[in-house]
PDB file of N, CA and C in Angstrom:
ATOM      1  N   UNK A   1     -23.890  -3.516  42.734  1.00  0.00           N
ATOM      2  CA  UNK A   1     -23.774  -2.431  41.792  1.00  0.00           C
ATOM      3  C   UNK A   1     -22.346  -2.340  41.234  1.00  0.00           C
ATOM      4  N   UNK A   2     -21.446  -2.328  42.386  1.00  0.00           N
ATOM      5  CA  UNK A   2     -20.006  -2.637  41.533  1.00  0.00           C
ATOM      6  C   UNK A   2     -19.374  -3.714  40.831  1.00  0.00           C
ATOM      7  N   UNK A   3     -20.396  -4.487  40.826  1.00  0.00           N
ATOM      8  CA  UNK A   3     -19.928  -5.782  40.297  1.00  0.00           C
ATOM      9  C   UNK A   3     -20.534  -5.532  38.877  1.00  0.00           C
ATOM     10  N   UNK A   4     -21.772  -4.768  38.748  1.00  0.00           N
ATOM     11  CA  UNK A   4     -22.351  -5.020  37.565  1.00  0.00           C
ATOM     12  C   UNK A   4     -21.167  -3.647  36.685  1.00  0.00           C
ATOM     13  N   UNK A   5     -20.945  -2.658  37.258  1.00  0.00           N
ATOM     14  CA  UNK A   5     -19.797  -1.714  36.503  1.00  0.00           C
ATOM     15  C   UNK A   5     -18.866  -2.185  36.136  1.00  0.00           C
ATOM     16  N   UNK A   6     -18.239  -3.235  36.706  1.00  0.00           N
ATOM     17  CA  UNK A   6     -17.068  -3.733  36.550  1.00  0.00           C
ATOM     18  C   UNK A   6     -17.134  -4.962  35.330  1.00  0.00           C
ATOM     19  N   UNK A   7     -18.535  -5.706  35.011  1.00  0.00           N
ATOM     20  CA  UNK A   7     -18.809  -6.249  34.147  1.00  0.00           C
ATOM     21  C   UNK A   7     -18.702  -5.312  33.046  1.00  0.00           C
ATOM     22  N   UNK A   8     -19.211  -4.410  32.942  1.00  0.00           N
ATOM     23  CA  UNK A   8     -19.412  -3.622  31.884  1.00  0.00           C
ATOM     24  C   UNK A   8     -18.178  -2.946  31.472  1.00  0.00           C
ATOM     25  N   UNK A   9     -17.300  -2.459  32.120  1.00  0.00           N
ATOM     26  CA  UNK A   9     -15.822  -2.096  31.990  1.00  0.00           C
ATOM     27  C   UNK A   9     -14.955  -3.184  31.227  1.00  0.00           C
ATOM     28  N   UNK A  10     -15.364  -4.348  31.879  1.00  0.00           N
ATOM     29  CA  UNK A  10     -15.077  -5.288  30.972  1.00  0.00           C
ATOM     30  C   UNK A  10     -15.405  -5.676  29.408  1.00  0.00           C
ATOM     31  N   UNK A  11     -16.235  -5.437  30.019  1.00  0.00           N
ATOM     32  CA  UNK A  11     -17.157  -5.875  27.804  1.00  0.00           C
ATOM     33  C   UNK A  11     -16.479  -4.543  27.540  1.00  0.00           C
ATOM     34  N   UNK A  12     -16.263  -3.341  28.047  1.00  0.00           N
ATOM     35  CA  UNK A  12     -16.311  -2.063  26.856  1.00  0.00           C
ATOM     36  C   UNK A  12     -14.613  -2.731  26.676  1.00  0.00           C
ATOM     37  N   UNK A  13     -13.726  -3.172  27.464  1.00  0.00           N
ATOM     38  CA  UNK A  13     -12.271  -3.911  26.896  1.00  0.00           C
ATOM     39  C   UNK A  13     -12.224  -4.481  25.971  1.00  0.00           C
ATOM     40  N   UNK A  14     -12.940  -5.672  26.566  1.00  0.00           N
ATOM     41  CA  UNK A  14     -12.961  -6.332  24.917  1.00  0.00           C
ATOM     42  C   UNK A  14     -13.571  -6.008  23.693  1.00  0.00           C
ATOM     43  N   UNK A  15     -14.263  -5.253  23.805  1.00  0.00           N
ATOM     44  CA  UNK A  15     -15.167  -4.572  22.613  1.00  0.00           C
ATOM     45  C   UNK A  15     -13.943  -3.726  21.770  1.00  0.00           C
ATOM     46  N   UNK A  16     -13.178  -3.058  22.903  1.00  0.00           N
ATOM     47  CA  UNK A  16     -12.108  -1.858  21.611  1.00  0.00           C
ATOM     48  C   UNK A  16     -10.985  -2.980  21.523  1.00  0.00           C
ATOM     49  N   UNK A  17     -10.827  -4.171  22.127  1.00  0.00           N
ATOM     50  CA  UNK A  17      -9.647  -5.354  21.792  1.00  0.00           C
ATOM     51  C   UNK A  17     -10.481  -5.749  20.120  1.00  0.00           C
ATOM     52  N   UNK A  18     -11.188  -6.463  20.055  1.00  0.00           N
ATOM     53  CA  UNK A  18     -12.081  -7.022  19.207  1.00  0.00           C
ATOM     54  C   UNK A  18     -12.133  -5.253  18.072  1.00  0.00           C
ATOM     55  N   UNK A  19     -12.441  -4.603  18.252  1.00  0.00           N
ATOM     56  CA  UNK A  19     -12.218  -3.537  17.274  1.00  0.00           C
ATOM     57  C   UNK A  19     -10.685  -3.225  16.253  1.00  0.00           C
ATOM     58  N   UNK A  20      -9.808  -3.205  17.388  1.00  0.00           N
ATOM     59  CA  UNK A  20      -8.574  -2.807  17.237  1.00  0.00           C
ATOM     60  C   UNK A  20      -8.309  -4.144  15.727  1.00  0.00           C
ATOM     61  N   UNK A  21      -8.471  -5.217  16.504  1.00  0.00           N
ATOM     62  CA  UNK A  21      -8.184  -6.567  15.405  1.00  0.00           C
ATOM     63  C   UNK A  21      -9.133  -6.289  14.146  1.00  0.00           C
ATOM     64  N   UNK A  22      -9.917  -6.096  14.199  1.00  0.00           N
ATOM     65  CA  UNK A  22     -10.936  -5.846  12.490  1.00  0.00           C
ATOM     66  C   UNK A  22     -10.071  -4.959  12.161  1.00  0.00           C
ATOM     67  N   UNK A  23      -9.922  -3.711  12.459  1.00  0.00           N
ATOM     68  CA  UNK A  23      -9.689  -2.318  12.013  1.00  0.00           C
ATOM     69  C   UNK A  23      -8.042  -3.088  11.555  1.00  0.00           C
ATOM     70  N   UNK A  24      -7.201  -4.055  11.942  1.00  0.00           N
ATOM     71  CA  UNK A  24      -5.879  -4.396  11.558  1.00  0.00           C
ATOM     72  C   UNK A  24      -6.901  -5.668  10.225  1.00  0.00           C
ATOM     73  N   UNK A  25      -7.431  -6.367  10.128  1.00  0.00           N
ATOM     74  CA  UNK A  25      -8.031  -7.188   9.382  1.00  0.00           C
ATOM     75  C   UNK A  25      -8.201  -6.102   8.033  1.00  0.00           C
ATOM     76  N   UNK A  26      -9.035  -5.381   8.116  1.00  0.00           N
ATOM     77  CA  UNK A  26      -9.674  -4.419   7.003  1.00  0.00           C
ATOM     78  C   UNK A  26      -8.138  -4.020   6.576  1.00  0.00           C
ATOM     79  N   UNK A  27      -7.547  -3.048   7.026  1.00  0.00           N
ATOM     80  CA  UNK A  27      -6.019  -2.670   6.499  1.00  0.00           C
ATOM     81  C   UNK A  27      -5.145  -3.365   5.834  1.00  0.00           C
ATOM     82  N   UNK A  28      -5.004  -4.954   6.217  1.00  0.00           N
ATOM     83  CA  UNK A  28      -4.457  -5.358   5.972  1.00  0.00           C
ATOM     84  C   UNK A  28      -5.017  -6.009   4.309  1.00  0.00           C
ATOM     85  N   UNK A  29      -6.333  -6.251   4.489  1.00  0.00           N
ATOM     86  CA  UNK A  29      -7.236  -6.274   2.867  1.00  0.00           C
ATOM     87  C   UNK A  29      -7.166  -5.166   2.225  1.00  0.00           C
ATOM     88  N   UNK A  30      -6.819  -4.076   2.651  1.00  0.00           N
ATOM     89  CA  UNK A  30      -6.831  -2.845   1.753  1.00  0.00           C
ATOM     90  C   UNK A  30      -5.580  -2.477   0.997  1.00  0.00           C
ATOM     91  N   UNK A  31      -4.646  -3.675   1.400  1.00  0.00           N
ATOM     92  CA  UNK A  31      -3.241  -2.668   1.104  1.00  0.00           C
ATOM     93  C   UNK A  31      -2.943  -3.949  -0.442  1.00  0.00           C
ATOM     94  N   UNK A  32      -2.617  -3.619  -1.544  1.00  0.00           N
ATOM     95  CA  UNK A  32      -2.118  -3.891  -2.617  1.00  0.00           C
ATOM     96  C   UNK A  32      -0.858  -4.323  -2.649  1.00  0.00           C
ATOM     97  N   UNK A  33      -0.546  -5.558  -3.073  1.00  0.00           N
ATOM     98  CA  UNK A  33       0.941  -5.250  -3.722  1.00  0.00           C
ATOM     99  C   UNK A  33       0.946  -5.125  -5.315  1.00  0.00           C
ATOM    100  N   UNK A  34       1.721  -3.766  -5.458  1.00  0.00           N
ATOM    101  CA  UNK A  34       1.861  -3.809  -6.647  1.00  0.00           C
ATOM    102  C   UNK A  34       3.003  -4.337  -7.641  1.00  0.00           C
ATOM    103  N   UNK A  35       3.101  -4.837  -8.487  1.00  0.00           N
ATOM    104  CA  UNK A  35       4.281  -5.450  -9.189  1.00  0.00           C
ATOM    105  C   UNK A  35       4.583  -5.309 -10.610  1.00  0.00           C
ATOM    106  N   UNK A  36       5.913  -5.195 -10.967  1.00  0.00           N
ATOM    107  CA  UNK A  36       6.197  -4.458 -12.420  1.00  0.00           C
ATOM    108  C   UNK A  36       6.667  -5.759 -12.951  1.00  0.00           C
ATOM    109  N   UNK A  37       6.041  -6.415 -13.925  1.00  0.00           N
ATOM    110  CA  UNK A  37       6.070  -7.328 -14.721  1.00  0.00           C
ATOM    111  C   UNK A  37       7.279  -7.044 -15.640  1.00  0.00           C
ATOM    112  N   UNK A  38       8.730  -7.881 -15.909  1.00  0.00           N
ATOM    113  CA  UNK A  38       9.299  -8.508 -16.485  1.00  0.00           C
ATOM    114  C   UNK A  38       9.087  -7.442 -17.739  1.00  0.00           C
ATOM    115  N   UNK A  39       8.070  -7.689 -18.523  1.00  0.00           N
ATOM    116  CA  UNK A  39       7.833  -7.207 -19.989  1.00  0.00           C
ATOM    117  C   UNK A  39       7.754  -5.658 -19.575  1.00  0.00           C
ATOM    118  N   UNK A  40       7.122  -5.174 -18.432  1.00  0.00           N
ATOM    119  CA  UNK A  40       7.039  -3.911 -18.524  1.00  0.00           C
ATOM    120  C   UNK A  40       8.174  -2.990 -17.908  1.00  0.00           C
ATOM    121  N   UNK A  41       9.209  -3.981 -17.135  1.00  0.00           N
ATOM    122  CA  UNK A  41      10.090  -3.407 -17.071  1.00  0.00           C
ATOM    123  C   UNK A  41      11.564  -3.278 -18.172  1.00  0.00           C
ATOM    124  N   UNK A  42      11.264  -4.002 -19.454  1.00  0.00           N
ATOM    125  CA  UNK A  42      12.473  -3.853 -20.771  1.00  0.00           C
ATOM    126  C   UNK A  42      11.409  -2.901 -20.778  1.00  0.00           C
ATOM    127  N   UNK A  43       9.999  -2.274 -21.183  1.00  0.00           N
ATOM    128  CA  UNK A  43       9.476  -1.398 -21.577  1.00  0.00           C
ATOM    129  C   UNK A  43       9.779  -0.247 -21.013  1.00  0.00           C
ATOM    130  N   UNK A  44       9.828  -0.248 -19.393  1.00  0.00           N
ATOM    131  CA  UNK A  44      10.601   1.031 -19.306  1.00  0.00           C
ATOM    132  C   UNK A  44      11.950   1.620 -19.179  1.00  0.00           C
ATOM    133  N   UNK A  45      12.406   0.480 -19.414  1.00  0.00           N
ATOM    134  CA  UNK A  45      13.819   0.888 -19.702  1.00  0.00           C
ATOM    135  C   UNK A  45      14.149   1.582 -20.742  1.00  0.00           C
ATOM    136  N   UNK A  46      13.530   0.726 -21.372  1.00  0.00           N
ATOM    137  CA  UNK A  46      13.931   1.449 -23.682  1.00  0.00           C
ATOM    138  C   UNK A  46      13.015   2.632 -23.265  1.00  0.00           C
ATOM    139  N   UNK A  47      11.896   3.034 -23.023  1.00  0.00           N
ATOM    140  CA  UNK A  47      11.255   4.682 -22.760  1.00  0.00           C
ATOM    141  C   UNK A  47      12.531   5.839 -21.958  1.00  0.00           C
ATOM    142  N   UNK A  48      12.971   5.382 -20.848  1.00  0.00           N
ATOM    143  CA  UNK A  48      14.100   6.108 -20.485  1.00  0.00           C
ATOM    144  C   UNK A  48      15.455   6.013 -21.136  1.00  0.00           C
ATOM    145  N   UNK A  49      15.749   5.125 -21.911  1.00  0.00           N
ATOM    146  CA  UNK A  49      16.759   5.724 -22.841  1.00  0.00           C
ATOM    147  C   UNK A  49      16.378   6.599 -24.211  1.00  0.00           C
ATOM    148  N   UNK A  50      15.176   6.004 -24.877  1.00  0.00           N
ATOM    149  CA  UNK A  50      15.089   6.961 -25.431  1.00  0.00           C
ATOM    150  C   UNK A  50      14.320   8.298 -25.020  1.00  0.00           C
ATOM    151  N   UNK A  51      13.930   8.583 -24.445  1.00  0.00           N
ATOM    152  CA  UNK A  51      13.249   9.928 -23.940  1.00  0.00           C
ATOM    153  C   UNK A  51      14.420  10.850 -23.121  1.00  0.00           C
ATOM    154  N   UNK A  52      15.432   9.751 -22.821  1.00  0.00           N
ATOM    155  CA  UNK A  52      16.933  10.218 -21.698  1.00  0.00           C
ATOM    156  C   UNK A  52      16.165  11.067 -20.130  1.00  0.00           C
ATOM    157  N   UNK A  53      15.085  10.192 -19.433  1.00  0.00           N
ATOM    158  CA  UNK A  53      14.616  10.646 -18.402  1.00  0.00           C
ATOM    159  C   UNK A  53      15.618  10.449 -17.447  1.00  0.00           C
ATOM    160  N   UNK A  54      16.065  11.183 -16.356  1.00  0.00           N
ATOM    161  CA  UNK A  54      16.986  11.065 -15.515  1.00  0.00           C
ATOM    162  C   UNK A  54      15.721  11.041 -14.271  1.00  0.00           C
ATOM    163  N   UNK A  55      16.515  10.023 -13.553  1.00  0.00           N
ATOM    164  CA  UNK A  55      15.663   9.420 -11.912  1.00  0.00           C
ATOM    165  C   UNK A  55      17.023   9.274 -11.303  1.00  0.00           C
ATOM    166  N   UNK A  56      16.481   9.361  -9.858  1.00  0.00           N
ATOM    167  CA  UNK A  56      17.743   9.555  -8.627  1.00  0.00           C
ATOM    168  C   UNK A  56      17.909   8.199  -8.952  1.00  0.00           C
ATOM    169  N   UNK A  57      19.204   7.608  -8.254  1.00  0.00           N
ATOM    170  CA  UNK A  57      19.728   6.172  -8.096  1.00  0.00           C
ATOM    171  C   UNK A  57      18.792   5.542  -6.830  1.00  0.00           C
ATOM    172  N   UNK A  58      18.458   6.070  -6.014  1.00  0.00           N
ATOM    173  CA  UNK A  58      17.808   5.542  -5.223  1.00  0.00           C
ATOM    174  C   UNK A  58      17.019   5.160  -5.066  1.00  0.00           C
ATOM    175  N   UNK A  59      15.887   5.712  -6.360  1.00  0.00           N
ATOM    176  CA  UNK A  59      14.625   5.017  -6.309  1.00  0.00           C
ATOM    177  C   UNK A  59      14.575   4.178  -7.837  1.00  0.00           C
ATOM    178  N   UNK A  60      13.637   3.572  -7.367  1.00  0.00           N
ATOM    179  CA  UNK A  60      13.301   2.945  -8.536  1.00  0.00           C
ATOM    180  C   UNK A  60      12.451   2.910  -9.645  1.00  0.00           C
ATOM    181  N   UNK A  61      11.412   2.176 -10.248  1.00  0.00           N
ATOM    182  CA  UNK A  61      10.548   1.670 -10.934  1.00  0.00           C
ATOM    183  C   UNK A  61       9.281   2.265 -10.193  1.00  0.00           C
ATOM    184  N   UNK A  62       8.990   2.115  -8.958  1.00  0.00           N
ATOM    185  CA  UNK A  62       7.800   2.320  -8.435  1.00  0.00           C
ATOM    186  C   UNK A  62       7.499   4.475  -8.435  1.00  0.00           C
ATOM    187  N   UNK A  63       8.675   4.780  -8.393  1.00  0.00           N
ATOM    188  CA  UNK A  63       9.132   6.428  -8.473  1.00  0.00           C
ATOM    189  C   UNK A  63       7.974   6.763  -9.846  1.00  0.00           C
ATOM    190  N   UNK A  64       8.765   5.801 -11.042  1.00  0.00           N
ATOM    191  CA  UNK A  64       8.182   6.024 -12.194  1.00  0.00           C
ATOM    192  C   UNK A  64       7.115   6.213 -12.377  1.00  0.00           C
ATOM    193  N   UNK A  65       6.326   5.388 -11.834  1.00  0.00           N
ATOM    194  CA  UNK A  65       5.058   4.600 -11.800  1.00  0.00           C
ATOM    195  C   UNK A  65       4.124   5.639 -11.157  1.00  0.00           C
ATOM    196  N   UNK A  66       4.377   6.581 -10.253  1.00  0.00           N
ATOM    197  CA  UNK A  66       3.847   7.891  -9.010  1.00  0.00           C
ATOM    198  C   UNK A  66       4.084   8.579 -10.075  1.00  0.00           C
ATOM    199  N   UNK A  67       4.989   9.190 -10.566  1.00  0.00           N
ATOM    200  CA  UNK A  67       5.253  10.336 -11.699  1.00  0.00           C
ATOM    201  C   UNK A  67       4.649  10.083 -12.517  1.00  0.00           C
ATOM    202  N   UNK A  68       4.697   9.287 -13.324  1.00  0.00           N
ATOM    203  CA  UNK A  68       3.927   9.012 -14.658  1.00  0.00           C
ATOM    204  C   UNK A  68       2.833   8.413 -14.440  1.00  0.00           C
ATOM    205  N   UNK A  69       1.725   8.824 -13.857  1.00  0.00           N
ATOM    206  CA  UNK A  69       0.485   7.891 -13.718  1.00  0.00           C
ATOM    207  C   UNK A  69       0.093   7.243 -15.537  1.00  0.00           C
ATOM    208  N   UNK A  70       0.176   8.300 -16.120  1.00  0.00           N
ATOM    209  CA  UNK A  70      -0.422   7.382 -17.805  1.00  0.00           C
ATOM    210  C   UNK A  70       0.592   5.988 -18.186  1.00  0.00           C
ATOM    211  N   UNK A  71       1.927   6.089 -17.555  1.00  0.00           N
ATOM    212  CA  UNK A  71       2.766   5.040 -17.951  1.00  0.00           C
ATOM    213  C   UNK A  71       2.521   5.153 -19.308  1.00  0.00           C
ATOM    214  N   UNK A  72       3.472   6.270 -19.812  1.00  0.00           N
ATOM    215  CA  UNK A  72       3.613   6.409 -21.633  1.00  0.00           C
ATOM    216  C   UNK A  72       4.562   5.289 -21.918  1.00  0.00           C
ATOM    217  N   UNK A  73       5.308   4.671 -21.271  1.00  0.00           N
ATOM    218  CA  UNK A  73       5.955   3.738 -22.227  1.00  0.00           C
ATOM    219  C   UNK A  73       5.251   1.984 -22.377  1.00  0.00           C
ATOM    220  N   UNK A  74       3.633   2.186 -22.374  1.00  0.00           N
ATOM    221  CA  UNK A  74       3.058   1.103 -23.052  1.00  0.00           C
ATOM    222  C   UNK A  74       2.443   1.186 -24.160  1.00  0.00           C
ATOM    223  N   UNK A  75       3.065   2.984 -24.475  1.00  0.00           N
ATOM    224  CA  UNK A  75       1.868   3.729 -25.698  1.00  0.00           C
ATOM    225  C   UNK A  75       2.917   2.989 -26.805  1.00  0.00           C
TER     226      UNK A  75
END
């Protein structure tokens, strides 16, 4: 009888080992990189000079990109 619990203690290990790894598999397919293309970054440059948007020094392009979901400077 303790041998057969102790089998089973076992499989339920590897079962949340074997979980843990998908659940890092799936995440790791879910996550995007996103990237600001060359052309769209002279585009937002010339939008923040002429519009004179002020952004902290610290962030960047991607700041923009969260704030401005429409991205007006491809209009």
């Amino acid at each position: 009888m303790s041998l057969l619990a102790v089998f089973f203690i076992g499989f339920i290990f590897i079962a949340m080992k074997n979980l843990d790894s998908d659940v890092a598999v799936i995440n790791s397919e879910q996550v995007q990189v996103k990237t600001i293309s060359a052309t769209e970054r002279v585009l937002i440059q010339n939008w923040i000079r002429e519009n004179e948007i002020k952004i902290p020094e610290e962030v960047g392009y991607r700041y923009l990109v969260g704030k401005y979901p429409s991205r007006p400077w491809l209009k």
